[in-house]
Protein backbone atom coordinates (compact mmCIF):
# COMPACT_ATOMS: atom_id res chain seq x y z
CA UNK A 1 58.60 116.07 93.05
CA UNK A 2 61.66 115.35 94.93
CA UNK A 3 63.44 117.69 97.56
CA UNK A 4 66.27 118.07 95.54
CA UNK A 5 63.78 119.34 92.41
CA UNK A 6 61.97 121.82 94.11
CA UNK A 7 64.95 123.38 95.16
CA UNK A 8 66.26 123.95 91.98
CA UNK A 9 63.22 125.35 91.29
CA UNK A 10 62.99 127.92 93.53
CA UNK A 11 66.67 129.02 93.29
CA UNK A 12 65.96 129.40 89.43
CA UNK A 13 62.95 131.26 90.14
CA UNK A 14 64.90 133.67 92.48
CA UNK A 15 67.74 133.76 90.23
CA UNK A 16 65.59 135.34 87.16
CA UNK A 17 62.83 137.03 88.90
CA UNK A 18 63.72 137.84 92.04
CA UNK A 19 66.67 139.40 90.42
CA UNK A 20 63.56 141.40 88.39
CA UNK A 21 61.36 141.88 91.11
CA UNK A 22 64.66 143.90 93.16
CA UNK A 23 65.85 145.39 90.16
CA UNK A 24 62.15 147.11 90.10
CA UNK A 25 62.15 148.03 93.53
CA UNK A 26 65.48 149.70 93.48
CA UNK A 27 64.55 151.97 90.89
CA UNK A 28 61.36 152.86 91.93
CA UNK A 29 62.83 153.79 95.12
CA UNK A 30 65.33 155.88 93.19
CA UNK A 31 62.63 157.59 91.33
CA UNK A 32 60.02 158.09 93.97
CA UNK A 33 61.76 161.69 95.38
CA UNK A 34 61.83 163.12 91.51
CA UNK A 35 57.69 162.29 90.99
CA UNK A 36 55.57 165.59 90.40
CA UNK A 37 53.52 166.13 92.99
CA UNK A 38 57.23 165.79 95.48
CA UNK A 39 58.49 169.17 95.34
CA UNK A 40 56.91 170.79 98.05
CA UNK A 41 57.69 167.97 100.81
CA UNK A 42 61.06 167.77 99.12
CA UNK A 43 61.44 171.59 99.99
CA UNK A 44 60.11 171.26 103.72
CA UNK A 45 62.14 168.16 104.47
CA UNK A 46 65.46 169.96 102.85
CA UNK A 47 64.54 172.94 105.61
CA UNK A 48 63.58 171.15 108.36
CA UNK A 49 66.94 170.85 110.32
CA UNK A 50 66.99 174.98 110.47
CA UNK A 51 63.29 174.57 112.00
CA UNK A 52 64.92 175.20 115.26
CA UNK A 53 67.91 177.50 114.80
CA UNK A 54 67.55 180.72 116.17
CA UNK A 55 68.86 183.63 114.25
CA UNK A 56 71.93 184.74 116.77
């Protein structure tokens, strides 16, 4: 297999399933904050920058 060969090769492979393989990723990483079991540490994170504020 030549140099030239395995090139193509690879950028065909990235070109169909890396384009998969991101497309995946992206919307799992969408998703992840709206999964069941997230609420609560959705909650505390959402309150965490009053943590510190006094109540002047």
């Amino acid at each position: 297999m030549s140099t030239h060969s395995t090139y193509d090769m690879l950028r065909h492979l990235a070109d169909s399933w890396g384009l998969v393989v991101m497309t995946g990723i992206f919307l799992g990483l969408c998703l992840w904050p709206f999964r069941p079991g997230a609420k609560p540490l959705n909650r505390e994170v959402a309150n965490s920058i009053f943590k510190d504020e006094d109540d002047v």
